[in-house]
PDB file of N, CA and C in Angstrom:
ATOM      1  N   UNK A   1       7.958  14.964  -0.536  1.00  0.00           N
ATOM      2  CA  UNK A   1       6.743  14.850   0.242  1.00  0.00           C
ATOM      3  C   UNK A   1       5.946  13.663  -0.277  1.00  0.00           C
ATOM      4  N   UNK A   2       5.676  12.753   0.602  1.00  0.00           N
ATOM      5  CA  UNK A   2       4.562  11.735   0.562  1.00  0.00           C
ATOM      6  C   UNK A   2       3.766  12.049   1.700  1.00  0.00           C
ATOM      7  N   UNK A   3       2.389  11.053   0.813  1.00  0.00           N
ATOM      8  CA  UNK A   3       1.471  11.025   1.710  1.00  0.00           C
ATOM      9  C   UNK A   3       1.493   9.653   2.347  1.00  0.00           C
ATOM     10  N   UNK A   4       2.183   8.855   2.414  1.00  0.00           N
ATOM     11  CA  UNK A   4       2.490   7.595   3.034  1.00  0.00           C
ATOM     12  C   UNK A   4       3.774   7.017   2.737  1.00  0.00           C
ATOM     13  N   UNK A   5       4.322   6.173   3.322  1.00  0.00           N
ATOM     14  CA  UNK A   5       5.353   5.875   3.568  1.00  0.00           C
ATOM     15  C   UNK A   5       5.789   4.354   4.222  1.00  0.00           C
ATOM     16  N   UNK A   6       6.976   3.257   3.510  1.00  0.00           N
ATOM     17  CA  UNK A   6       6.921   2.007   4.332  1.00  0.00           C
ATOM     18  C   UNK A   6       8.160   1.611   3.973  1.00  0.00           C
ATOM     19  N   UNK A   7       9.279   0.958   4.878  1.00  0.00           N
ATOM     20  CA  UNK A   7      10.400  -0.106   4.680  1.00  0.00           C
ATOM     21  C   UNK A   7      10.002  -1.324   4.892  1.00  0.00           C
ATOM     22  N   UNK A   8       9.818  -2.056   3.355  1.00  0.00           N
ATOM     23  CA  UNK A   8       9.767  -3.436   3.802  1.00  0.00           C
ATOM     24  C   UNK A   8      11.293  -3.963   4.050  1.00  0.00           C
ATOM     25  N   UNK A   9      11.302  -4.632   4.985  1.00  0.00           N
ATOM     26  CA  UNK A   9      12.210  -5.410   5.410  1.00  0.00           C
ATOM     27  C   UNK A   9      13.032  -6.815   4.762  1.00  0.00           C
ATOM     28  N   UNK A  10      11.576  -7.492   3.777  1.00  0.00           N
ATOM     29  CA  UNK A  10      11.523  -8.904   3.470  1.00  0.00           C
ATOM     30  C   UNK A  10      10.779  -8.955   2.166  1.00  0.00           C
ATOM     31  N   UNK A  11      11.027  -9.297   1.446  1.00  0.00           N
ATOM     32  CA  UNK A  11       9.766  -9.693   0.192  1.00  0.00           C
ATOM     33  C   UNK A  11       8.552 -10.310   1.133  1.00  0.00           C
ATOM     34  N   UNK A  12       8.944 -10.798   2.182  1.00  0.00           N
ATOM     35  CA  UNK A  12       6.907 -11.520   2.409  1.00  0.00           C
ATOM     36  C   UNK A  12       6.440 -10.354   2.984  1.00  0.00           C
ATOM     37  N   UNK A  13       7.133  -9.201   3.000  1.00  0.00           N
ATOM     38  CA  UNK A  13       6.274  -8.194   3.638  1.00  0.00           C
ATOM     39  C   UNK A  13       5.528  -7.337   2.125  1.00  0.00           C
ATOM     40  N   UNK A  14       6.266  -7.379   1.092  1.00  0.00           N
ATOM     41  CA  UNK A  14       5.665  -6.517   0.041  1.00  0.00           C
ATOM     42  C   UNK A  14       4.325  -6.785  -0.406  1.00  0.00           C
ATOM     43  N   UNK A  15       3.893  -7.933  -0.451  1.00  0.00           N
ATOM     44  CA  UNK A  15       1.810  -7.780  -0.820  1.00  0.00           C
ATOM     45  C   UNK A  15       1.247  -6.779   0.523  1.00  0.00           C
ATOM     46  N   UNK A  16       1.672  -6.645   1.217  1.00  0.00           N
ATOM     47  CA  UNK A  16       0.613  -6.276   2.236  1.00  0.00           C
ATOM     48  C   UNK A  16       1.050  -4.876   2.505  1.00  0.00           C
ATOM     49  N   UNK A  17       2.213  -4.614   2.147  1.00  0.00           N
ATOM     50  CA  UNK A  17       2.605  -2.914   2.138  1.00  0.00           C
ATOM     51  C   UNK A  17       2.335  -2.585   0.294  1.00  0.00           C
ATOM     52  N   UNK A  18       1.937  -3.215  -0.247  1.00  0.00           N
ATOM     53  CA  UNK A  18       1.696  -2.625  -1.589  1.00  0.00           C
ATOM     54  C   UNK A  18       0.008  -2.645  -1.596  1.00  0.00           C
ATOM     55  N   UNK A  19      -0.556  -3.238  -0.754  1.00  0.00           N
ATOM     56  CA  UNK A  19      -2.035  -2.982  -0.837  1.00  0.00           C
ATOM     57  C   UNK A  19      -2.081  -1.530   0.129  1.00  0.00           C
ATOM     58  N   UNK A  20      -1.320  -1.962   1.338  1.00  0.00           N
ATOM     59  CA  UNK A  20      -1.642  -0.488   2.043  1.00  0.00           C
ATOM     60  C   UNK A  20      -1.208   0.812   1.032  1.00  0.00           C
ATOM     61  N   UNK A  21      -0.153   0.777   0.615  1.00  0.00           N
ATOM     62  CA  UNK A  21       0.102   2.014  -0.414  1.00  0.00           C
ATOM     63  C   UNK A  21      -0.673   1.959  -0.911  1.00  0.00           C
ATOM     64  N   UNK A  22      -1.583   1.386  -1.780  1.00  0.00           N
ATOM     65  CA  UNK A  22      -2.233   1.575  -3.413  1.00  0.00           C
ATOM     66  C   UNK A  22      -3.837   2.338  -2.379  1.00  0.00           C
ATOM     67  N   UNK A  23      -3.944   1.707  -1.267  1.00  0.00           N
ATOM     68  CA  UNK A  23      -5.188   2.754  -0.788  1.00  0.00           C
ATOM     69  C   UNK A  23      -4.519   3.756  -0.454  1.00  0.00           C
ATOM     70  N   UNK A  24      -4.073   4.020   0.359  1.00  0.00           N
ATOM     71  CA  UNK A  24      -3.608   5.162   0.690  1.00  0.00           C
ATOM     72  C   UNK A  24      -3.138   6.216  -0.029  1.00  0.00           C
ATOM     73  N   UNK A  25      -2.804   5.832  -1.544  1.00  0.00           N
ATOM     74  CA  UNK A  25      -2.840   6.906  -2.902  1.00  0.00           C
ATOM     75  C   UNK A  25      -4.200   7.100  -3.199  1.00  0.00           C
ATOM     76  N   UNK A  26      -5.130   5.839  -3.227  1.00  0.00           N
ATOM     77  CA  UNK A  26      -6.614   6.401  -3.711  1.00  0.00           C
ATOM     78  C   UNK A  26      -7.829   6.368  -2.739  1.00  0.00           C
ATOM     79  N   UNK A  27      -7.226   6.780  -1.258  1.00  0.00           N
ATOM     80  CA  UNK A  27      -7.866   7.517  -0.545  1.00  0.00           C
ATOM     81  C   UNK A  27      -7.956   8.731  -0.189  1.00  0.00           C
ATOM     82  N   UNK A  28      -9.113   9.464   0.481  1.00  0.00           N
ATOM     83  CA  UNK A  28      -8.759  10.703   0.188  1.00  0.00           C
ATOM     84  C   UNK A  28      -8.455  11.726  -0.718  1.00  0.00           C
ATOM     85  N   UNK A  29      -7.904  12.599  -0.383  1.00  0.00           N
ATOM     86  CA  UNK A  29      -7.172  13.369  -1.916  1.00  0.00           C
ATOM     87  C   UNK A  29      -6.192  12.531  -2.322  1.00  0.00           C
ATOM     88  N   UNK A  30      -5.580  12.564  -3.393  1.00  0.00           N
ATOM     89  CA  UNK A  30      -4.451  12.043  -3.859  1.00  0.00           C
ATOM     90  C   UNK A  30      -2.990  12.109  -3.460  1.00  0.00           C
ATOM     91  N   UNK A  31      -1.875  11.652  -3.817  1.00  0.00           N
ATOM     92  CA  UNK A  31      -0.922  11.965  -3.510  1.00  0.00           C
ATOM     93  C   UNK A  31      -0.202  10.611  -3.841  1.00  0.00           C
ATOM     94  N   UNK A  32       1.157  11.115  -3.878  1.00  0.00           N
ATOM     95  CA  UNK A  32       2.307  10.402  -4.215  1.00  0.00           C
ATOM     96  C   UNK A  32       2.629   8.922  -2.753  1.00  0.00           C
ATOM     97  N   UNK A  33       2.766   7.661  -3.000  1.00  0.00           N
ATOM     98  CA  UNK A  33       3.413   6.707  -2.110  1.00  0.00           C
ATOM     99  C   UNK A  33       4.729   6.619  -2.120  1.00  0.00           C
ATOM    100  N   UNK A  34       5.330   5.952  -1.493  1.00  0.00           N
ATOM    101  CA  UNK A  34       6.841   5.405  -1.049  1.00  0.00           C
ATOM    102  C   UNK A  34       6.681   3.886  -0.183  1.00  0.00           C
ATOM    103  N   UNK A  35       7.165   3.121  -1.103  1.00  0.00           N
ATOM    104  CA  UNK A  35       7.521   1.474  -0.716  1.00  0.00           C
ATOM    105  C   UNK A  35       9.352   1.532  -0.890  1.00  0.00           C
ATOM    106  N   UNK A  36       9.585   1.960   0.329  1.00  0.00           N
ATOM    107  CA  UNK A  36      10.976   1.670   0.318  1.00  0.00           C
ATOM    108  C   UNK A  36      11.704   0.239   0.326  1.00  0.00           C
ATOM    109  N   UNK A  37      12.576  -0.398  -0.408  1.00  0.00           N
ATOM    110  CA  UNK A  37      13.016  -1.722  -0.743  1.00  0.00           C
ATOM    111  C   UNK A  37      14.731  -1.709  -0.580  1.00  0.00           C
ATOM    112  N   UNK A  38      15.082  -1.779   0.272  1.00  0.00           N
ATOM    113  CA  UNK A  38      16.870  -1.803   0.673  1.00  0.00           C
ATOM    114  C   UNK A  38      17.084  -2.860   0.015  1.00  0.00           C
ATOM    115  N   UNK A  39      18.393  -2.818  -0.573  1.00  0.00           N
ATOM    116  CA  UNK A  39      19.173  -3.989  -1.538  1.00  0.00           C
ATOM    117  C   UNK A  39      18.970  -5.301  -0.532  1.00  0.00           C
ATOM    118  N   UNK A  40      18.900  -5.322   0.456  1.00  0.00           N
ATOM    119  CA  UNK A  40      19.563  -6.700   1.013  1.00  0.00           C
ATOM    120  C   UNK A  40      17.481  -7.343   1.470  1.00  0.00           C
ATOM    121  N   UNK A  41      16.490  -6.472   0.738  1.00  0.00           N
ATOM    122  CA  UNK A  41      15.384  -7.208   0.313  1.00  0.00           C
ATOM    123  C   UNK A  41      14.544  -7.339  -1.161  1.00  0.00           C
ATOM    124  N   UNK A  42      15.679  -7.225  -1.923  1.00  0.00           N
ATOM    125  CA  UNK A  42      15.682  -7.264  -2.968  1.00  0.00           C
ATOM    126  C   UNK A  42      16.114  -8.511  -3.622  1.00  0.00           C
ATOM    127  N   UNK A  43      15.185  -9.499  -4.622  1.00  0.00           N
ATOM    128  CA  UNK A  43      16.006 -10.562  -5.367  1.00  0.00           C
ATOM    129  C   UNK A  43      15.451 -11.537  -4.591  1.00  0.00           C
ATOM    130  N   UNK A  44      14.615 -11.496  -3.627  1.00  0.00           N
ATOM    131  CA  UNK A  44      14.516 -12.883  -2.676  1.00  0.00           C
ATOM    132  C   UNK A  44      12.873 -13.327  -3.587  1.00  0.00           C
ATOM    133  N   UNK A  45      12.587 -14.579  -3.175  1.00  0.00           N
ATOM    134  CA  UNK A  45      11.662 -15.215  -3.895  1.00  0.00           C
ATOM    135  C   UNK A  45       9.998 -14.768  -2.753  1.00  0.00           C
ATOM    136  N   UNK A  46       9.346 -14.547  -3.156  1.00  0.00           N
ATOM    137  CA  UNK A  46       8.234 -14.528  -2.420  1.00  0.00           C
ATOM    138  C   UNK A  46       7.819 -15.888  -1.721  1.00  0.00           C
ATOM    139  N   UNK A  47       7.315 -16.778  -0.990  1.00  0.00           N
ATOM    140  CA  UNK A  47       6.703 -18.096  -0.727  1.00  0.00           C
ATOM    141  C   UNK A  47       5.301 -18.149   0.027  1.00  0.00           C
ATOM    142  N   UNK A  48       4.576 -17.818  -1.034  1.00  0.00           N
ATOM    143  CA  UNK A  48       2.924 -17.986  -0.312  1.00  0.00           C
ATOM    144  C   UNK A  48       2.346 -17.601  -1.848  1.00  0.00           C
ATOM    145  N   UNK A  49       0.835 -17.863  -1.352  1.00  0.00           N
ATOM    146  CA  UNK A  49       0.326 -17.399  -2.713  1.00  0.00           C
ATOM    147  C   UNK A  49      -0.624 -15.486  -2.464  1.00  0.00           C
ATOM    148  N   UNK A  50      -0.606 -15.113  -3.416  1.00  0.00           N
ATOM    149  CA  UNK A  50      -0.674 -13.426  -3.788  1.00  0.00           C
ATOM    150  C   UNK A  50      -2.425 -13.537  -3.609  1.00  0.00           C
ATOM    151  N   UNK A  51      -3.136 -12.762  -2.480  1.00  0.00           N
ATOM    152  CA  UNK A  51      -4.790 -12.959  -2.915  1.00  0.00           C
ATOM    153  C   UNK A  51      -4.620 -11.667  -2.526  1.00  0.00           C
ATOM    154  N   UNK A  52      -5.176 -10.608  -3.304  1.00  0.00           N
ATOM    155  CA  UNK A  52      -5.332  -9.481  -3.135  1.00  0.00           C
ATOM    156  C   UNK A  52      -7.246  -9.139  -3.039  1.00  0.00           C
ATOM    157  N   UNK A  53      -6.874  -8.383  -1.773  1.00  0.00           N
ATOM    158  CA  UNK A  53      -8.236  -8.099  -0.635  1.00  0.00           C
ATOM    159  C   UNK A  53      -8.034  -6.934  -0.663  1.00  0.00           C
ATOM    160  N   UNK A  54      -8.829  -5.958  -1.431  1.00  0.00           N
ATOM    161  CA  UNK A  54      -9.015  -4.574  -1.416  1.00  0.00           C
ATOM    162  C   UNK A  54      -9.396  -4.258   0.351  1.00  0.00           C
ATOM    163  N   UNK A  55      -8.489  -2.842   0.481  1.00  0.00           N
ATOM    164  CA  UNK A  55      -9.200  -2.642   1.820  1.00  0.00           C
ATOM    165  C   UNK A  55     -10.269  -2.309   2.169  1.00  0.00           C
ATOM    166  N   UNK A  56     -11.131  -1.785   2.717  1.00  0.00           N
ATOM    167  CA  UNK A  56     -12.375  -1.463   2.883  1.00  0.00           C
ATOM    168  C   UNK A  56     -12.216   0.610   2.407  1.00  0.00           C
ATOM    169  N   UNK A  57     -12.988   0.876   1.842  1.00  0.00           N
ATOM    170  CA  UNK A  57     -13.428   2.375   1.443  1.00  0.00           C
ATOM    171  C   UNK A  57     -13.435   3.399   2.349  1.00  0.00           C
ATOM    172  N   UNK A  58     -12.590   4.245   2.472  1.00  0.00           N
ATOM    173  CA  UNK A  58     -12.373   5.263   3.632  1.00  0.00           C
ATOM    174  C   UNK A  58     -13.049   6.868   2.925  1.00  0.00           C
ATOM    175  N   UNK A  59     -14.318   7.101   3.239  1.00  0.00           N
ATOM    176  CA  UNK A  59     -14.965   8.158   2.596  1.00  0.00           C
ATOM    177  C   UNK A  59     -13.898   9.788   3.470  1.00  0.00           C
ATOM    178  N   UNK A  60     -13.724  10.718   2.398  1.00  0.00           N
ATOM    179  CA  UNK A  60     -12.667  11.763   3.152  1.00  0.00           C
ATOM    180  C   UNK A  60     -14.032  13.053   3.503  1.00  0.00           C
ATOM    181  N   UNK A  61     -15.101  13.049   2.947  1.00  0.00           N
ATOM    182  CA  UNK A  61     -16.567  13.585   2.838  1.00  0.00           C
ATOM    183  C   UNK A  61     -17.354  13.096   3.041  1.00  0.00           C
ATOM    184  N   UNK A  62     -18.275  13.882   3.658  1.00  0.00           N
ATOM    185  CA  UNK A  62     -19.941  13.306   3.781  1.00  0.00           C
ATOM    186  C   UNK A  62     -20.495  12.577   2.382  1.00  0.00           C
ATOM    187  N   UNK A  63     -21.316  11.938   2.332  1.00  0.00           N
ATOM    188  CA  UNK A  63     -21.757  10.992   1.059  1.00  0.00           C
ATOM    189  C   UNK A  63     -23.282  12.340   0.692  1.00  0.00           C
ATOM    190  N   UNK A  64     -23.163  12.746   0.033  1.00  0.00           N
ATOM    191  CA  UNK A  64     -24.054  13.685  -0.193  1.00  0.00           C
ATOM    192  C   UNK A  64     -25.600  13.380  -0.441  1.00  0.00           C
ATOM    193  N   UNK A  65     -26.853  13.661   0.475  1.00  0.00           N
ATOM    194  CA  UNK A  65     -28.215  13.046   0.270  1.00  0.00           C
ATOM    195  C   UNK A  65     -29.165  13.647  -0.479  1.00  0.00           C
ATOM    196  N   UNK A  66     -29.814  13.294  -1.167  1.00  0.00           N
ATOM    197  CA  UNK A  66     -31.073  13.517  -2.338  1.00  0.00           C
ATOM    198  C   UNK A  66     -32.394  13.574  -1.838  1.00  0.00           C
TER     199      UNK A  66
END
């Protein structure tokens, strides 16, 4: 059981399915990811540069008022 789930296809797909996983573990309640990686996208070189853009904050509760 996961709570999310992805086949990258390509190394240029892995920054952008490893940001979606990493929220999607620390959104909400918790839970386990899956970045699935088949041998034949494995070993290839990335070509761009890595800027990691947190996604925006997905509240799973009301924000509680004072």
């Amino acid at each position: 059981m996961t709570k999310w789930s992805a086949l990258a296809h390509s190394v240029q797909e892995l920054p952008d399915l490893m940001r979606r996983a990493y929220n999607a573990m620390r959104s909400g309640k918790g839970g386990p990811v899956l970045v699935e990686v088949p041998p034949e996208g494995r070993g290839g070189e990335y070509k761009g540069e890595l800027d990691y853009t947190p996604m925006p904050v997905q509240r799973s509760a009301p924000i509680p008022t004072r």
